[in-house]
Protein backbone atom coordinates (compact mmCIF):
# COMPACT_ATOMS: atom_id res chain seq x y z
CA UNK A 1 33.24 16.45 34.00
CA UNK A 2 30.80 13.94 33.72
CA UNK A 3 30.51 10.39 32.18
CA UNK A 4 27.58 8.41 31.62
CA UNK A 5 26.92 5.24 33.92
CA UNK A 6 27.81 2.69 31.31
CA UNK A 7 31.14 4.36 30.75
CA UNK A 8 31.60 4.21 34.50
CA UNK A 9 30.48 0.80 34.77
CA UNK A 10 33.09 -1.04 31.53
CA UNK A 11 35.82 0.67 33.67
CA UNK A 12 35.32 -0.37 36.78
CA UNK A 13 34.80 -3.70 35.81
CA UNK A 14 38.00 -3.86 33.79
CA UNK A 15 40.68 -1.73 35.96
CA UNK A 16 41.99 -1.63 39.59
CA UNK A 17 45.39 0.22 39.58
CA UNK A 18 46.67 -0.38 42.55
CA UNK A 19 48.42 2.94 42.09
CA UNK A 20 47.39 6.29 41.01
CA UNK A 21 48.86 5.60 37.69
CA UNK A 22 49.16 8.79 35.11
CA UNK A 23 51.54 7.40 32.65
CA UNK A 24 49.50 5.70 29.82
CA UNK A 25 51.83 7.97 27.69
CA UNK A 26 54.86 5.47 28.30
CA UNK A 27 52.28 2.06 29.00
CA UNK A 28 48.20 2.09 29.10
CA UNK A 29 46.80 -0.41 31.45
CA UNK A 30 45.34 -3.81 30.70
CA UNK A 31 41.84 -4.44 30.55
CA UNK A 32 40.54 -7.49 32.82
CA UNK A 33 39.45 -9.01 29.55
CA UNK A 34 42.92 -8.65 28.04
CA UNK A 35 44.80 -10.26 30.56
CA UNK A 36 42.20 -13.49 30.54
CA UNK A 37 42.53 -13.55 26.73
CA UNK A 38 46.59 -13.81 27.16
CA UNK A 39 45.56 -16.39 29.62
CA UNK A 40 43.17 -18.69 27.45
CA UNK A 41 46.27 -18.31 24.61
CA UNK A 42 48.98 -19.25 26.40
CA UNK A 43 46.84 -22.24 27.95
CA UNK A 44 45.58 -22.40 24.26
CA UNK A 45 49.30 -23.03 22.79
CA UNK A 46 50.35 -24.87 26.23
CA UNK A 47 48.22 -27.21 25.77
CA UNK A 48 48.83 -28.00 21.77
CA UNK A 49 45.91 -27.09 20.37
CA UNK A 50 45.57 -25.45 16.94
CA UNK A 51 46.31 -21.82 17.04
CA UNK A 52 43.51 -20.91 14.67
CA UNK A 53 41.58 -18.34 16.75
CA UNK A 54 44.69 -16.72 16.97
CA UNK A 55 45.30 -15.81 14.14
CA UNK A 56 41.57 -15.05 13.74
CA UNK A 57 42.52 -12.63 16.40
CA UNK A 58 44.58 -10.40 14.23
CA UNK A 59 42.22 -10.18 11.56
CA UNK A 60 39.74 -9.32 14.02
CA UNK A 61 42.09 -6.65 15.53
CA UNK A 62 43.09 -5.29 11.65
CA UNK A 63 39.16 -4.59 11.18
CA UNK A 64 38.26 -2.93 14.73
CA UNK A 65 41.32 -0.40 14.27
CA UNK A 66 40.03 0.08 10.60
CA UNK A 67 36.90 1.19 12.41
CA UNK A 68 39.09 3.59 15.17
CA UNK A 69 40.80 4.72 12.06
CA UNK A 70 38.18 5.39 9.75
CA UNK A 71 39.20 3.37 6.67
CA UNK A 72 38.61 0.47 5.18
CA UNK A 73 40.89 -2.95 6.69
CA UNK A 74 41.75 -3.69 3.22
CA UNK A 75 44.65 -0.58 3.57
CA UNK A 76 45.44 -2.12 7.42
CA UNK A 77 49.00 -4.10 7.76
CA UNK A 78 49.57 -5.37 10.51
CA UNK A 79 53.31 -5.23 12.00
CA UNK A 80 55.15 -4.73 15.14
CA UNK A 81 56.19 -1.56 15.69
CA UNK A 82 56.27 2.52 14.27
CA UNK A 83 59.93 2.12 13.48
CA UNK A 84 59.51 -0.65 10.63
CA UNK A 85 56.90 0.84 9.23
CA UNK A 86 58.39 4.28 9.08
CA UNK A 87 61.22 1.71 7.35
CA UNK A 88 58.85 0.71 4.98
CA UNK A 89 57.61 4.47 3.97
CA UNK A 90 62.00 6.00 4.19
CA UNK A 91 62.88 3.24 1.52
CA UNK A 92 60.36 4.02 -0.65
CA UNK A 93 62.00 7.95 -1.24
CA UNK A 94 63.60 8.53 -4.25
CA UNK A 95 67.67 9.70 -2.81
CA UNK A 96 67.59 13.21 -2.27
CA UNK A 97 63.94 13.37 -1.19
CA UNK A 98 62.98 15.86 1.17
CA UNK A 99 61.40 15.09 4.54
CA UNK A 100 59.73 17.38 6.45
CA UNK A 101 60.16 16.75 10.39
CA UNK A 102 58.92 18.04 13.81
CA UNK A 103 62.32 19.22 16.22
CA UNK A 104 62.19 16.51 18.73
CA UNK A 105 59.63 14.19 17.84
CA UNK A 106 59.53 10.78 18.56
CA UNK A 107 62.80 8.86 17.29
CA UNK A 108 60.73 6.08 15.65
CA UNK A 109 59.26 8.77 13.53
CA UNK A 110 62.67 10.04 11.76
CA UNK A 111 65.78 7.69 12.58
CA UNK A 112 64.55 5.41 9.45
CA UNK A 113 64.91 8.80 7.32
CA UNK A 114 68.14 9.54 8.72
CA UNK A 115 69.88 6.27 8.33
CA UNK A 116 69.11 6.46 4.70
CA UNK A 117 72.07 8.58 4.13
CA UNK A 118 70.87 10.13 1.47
CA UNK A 119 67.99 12.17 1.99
CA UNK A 120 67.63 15.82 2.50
CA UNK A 121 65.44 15.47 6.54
CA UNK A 122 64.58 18.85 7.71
CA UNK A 123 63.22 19.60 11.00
CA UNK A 124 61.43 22.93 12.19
CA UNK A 125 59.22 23.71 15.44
CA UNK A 126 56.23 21.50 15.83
CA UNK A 127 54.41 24.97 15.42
CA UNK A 128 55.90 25.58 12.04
CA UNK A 129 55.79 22.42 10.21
CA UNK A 130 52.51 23.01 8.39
CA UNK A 131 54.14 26.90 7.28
CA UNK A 132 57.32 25.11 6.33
CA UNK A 133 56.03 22.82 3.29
CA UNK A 134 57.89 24.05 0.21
CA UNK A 135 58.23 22.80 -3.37
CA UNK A 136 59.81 20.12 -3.55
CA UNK A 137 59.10 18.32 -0.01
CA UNK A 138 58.16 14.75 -0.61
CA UNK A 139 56.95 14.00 2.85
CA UNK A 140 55.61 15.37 5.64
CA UNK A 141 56.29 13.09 8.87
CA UNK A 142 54.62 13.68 12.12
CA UNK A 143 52.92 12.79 15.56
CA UNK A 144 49.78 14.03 15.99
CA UNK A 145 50.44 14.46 19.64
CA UNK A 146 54.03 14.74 21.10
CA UNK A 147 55.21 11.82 23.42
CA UNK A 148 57.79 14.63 25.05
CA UNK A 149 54.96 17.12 25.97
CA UNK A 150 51.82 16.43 24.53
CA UNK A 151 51.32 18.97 21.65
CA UNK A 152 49.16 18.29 19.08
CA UNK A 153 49.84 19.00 15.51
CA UNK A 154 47.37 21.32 13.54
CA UNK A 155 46.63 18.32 11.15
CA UNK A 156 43.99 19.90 9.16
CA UNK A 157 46.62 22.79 8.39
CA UNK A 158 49.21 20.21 7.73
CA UNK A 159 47.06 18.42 4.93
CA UNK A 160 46.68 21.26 3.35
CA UNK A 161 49.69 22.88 3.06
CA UNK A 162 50.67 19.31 1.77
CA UNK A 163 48.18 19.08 -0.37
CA UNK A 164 49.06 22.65 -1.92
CA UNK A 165 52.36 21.66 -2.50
CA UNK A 166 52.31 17.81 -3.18
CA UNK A 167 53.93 16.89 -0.56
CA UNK A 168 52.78 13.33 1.02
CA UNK A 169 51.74 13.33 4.48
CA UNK A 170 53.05 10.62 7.39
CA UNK A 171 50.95 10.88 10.91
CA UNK A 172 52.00 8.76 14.16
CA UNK A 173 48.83 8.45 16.23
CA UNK A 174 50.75 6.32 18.87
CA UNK A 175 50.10 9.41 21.68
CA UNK A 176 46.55 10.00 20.05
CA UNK A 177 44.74 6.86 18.80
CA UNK A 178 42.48 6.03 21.55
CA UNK A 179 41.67 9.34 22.59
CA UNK A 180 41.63 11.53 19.91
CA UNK A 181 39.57 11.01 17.15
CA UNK A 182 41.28 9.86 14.08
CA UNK A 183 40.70 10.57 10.66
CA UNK A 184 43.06 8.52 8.70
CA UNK A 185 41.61 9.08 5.46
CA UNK A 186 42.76 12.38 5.21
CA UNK A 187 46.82 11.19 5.25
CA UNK A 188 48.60 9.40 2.73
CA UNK A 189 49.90 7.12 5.29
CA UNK A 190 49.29 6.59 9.20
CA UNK A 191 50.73 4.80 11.78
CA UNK A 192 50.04 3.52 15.67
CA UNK A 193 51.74 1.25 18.28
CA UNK A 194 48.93 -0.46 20.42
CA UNK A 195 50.47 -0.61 23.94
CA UNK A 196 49.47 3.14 24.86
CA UNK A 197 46.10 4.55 24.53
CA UNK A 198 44.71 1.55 23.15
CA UNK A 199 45.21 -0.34 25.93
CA UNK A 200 46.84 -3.33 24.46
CA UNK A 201 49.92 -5.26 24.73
CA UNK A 202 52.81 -4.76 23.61
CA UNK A 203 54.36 -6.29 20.14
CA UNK A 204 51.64 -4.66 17.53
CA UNK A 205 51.49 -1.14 15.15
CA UNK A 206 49.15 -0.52 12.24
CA UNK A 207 49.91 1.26 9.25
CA UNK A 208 47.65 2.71 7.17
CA UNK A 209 48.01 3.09 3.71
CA UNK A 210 46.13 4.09 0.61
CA UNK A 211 44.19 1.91 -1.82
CA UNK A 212 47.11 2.30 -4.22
CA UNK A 213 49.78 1.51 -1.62
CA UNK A 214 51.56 4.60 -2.45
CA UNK A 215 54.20 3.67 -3.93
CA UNK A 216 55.25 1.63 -0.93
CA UNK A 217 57.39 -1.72 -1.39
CA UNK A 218 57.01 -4.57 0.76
CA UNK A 219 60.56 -4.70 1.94
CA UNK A 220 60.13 -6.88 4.54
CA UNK A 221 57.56 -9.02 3.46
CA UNK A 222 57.55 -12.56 4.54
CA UNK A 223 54.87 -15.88 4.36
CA UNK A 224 52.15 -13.61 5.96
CA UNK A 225 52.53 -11.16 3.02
CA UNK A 226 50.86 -13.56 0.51
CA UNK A 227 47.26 -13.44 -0.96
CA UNK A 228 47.60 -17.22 0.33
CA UNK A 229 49.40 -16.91 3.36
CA UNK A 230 49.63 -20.96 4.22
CA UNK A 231 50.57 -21.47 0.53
CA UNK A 232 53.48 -18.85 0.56
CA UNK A 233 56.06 -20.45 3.61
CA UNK A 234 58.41 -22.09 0.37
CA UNK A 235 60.04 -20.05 -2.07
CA UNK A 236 59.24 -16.67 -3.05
CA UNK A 237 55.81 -15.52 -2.73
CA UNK A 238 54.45 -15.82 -6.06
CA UNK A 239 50.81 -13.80 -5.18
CA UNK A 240 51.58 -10.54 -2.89
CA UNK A 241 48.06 -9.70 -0.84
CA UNK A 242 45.97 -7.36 -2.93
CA UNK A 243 45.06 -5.70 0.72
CA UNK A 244 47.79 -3.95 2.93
CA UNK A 245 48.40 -6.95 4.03
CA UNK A 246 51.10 -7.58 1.79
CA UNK A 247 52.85 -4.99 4.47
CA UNK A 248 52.11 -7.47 7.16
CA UNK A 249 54.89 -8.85 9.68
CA UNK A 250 54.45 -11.96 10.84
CA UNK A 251 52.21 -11.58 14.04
CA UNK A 252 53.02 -12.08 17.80
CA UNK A 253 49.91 -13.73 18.34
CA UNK A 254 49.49 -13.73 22.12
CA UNK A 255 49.43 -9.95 21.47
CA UNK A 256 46.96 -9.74 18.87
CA UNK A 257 44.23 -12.23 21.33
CA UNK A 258 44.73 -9.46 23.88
CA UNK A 259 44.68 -6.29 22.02
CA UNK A 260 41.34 -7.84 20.37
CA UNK A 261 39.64 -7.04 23.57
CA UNK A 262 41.17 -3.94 24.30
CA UNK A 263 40.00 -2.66 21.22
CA UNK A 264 36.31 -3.84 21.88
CA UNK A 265 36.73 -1.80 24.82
CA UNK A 266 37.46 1.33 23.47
CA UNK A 267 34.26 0.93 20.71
CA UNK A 268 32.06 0.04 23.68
CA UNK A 269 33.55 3.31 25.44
CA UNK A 270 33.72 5.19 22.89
CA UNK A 271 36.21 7.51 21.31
CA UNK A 272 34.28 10.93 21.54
CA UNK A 273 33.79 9.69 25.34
CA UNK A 274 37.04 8.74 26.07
CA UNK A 275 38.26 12.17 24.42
CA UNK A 276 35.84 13.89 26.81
CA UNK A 277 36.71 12.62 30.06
CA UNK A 278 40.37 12.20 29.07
CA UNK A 279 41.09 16.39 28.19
CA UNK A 280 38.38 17.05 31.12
CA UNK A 281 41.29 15.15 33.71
CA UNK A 282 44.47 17.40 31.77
CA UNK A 283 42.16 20.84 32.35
CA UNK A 284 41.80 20.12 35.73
CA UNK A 285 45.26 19.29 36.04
CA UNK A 286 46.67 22.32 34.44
CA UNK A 287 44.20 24.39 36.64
CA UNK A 288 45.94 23.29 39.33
CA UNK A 289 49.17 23.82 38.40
CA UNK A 290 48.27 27.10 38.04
CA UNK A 291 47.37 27.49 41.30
CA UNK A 292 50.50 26.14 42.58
CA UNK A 293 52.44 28.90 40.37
CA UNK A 294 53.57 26.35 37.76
CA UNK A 295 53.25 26.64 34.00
CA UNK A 296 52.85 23.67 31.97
CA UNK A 297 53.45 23.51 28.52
CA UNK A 298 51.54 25.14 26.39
CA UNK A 299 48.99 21.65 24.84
CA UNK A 300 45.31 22.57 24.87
CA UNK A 301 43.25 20.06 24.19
CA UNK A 302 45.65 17.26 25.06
CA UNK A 303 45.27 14.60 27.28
CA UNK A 304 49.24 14.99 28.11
CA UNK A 305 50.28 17.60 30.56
CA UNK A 306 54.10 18.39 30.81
CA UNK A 307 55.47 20.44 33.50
CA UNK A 308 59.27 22.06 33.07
CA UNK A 309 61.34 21.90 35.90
CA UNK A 310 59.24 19.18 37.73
CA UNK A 311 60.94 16.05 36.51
CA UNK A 312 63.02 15.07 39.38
CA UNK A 313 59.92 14.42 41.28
CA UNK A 314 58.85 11.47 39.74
CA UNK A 315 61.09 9.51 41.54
CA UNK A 316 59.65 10.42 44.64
CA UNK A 317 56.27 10.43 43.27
CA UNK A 318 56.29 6.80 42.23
CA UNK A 319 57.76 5.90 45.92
CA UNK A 320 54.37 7.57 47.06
CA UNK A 321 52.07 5.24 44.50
CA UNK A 322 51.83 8.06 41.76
CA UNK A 323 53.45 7.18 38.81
CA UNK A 324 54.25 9.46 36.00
CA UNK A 325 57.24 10.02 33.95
CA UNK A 326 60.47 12.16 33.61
CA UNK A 327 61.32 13.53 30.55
CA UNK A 328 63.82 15.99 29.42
CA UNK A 329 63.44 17.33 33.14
CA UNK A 330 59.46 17.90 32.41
CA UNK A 331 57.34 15.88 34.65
CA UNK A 332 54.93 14.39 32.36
CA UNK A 333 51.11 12.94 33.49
CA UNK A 334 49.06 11.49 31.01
CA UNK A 335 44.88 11.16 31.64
CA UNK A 336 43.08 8.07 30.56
CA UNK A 337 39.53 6.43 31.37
CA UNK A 338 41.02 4.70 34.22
CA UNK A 339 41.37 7.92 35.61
CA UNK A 340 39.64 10.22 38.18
CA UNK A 341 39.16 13.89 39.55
CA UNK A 342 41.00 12.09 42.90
CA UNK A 343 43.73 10.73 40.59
CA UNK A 344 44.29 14.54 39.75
CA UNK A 345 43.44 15.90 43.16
CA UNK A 346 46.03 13.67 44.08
CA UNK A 347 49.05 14.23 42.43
CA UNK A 348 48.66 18.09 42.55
CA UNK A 349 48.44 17.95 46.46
CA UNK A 350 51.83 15.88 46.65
CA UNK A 351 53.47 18.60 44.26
CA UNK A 352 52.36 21.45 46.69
CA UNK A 353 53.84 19.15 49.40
C-alpha cells in the first residue's frame, strides 16, 4: 500500500492518537482543525458575538457533502441524526406499504418503519435483498455497509431490481461516506450521520432527496424550514424552502463549525485515496487473521473487518491501547487514514498473544 506524500503529510498534521485506535466504525477521530474550530465557536458564542459564521458554517457543510455525495445542495437537509430522517421517509408510506429490509441492519434504519404500526416491513439476508424486490414493495431501505460486520450491499443490483419493479430505494452511507465513493444520484433518497468516517462531530446527518422531494412531508419542520428562515420564527411558516432545506432541523451549530473542516479534509484527501489506503489496511488485516487460523467475515472490499468469536478481547485490547469494538461477540476493527501497516501489525500480534 502506498499513499502519496501530501496524503501523508494532511494526516500527520491533523492526528496523534495516542492509541492504536481501529474503531472509526463506532467514532472517527477529530481533525486538529476541527477541534480549533469548536474552540474559536465556543469562544465565538462565549464571548457574545453574533453567531453569523455559524450558521454560514452549515451552509458551507450542506454544499461540501453535496460534493462527497454527488448531487446538487439544493436536495441537502440538514438534520441531526439517521433516525429522524428515516422518520421523515416511514411517514410518508401510504399504511400497508411494503418495506424491504436487511436482517440486522442498523436500528436507525428500520425502527421508524416498525413503529408505524401499520406497514407490511420485511427483512431478508443482506445477500438477498436486491433478489427479494417484488411487486408491490414501496421501499427498499438499506446500509451500504453494515455497522455489525462491514458488508457492503450490491447497490448497483439493488437499483435495479428497484427500478424493475418500482420500488423506491433508501441507502444509509453512515459506515461508507468517507471512504467509499458515493453516488447518491442513483437512490431516491440517502442518508449519513457525520461523526464516523467523516470525521466530524457529533449532532449532524444529511439526507438526500430528489428534486421533487419525493413525496416527502416536512413533518418536523420548524423556523429553519422556511425560504426566509429569520422571517419564519412567528406563526406558521407561510413560504416552505424550495431546496431540501425545508427538511432542515434546526442546527447544533458548534457541530456544523467543526464538521466544516473535517469535510475540507476529506476533499483535500480525497475519497478514491482514502478508499485506497483504507481497504489496503482491512486486506492486510484479514491476511493476518488468516494466518492466525481465524476467519473473518466474509466483506471484501470493506474497510470493516469482523471476526466471530473474538469479541471478548476487546476489553483486554483497549487495556493494552488498542481499541476496537465488541459486537454480537465479533471483534470488530475498522481502517481509516489515521491508520497504519503498524496499527495492523499491531493488533494481529496481541491476538496471537
Amino acid at each position: 500500500m502506498e499513499t502519496t506524500p501530501t496524503f501523508d503529510r494532511l494526516v500527520r498534521a491533523e492526528f496523534a492518537p495516542r492509541s492504536t485506535y481501529l474503531n472509526t466504525a463506532s467514532n472517527g477521530l477529530l481533525p486538529a482543525r476541527t477541534v480549533a474550530a469548536l474552540q474559536e465557536a465556543a469562544v465565538l458564542r462565549a464571548e457574545g458575538r453574533p453567531l453569523t459564521p455559524l450558521h454560514e458554517d452549515v451552509e458551507a457543510c450542506r454544499a461540501a457533502y453535496a460534493r462527497l455525495a454527488g448531487v446538487p445542495a439544493t436536495r441537502v437537509a440538514a438534520g441531526a441524526s439517521v433516525a429522524a430522517h428515516t422518520g421523515v421517509i416511514a411517514a410518508s408510506l401510504p399504511a400497508g406499504a411494503e418495506v424491504l429490509t436487511a436482517e440486522d441492519d442498523f436500528t436507525s434504519v428500520l425502527n421508524p418503519f416498525h413503529v408505524r404500526g401499520d406497514l407490511k416491513v420485511r427483512a431478508v439476508p443482506l445477500e438477498r435483498i436486491a433478489e427479494s424486490v417484488r411487486p408491490g414493495t414501496a421501499l427498499v431501505a438499506v446500509s451500504a455497509a453494515q455497522s455489525a460486520d462491514g458488508r457492503v450491499a450490491d447497490l448497483a443490483a439493488l437499483r435495479e431490481a428497484a427500478r424493475e419493479h418500482g420500488a423506491r430505494t433508501y441507502v444509509d452511507f453512515s459506515q461508507a461516506a468517507g471512504w467509499l465513493p458515493m453516488a447518491a444520484d442513483a437512490f431516491d433518497f440517502s442518508v449519513s450521520v457525520s461523526f464516523k468516517w467523516l470525521l466530524g462531530p457529533h449532532g449532524t446527518a444529511f439526507l438526500v432527496v430528489p428534486e421533487d422531494f419525493g413525496g416527502l412531508t416536512p413533518v418536523l419542520a420548524g423556523w429553519v424550514a422556511g425560504e426566509a428562515p429569520w422571517d419564519s420564527c412567528y406563526g406558521p411558516v407561510q413560504e416552505l424552502a424550495r431546496s431540501a432545506r425545508r427538511f432542515d432541523l434546526t442546527p447544533a451549530l458548534f457541530t456544523f463549525a467543526g464538521l466544516r473542516r473535517s469535510l475540507e479534509l476529506i476533499e483535500e484527501l480525497g475519497v478514491a485515496a482514502v478508499h485506497a489506503h483504507d481497504v489496503a489496511l482491512a486486506d492486510r488485516f484479514r491476511d493476518g487473521l488468516a494466518d492466525l487460523g481465524h476467519t473473518p467475515v466474509p466483506a471484501p472490499g470493506s474497510a470493516i473487518v469482523s471476526v466471530p468469536g473474538l469479541g471478548s478481547r476487546q476489553v483486554d485490547l483497549s487495556r493494552a491501547g488498542i481499541e476496537v469494538s465488541d459486537r454480537a461477540g465479533n471483534l470488530r476493527a475498522a481502517f481509516h487514514v489515521y491508520n497504519t501497516t503498524d496499527d495492523v501489525d499491531r493488533l494481529l500480534g496481541a491476538l496471537a498473544g
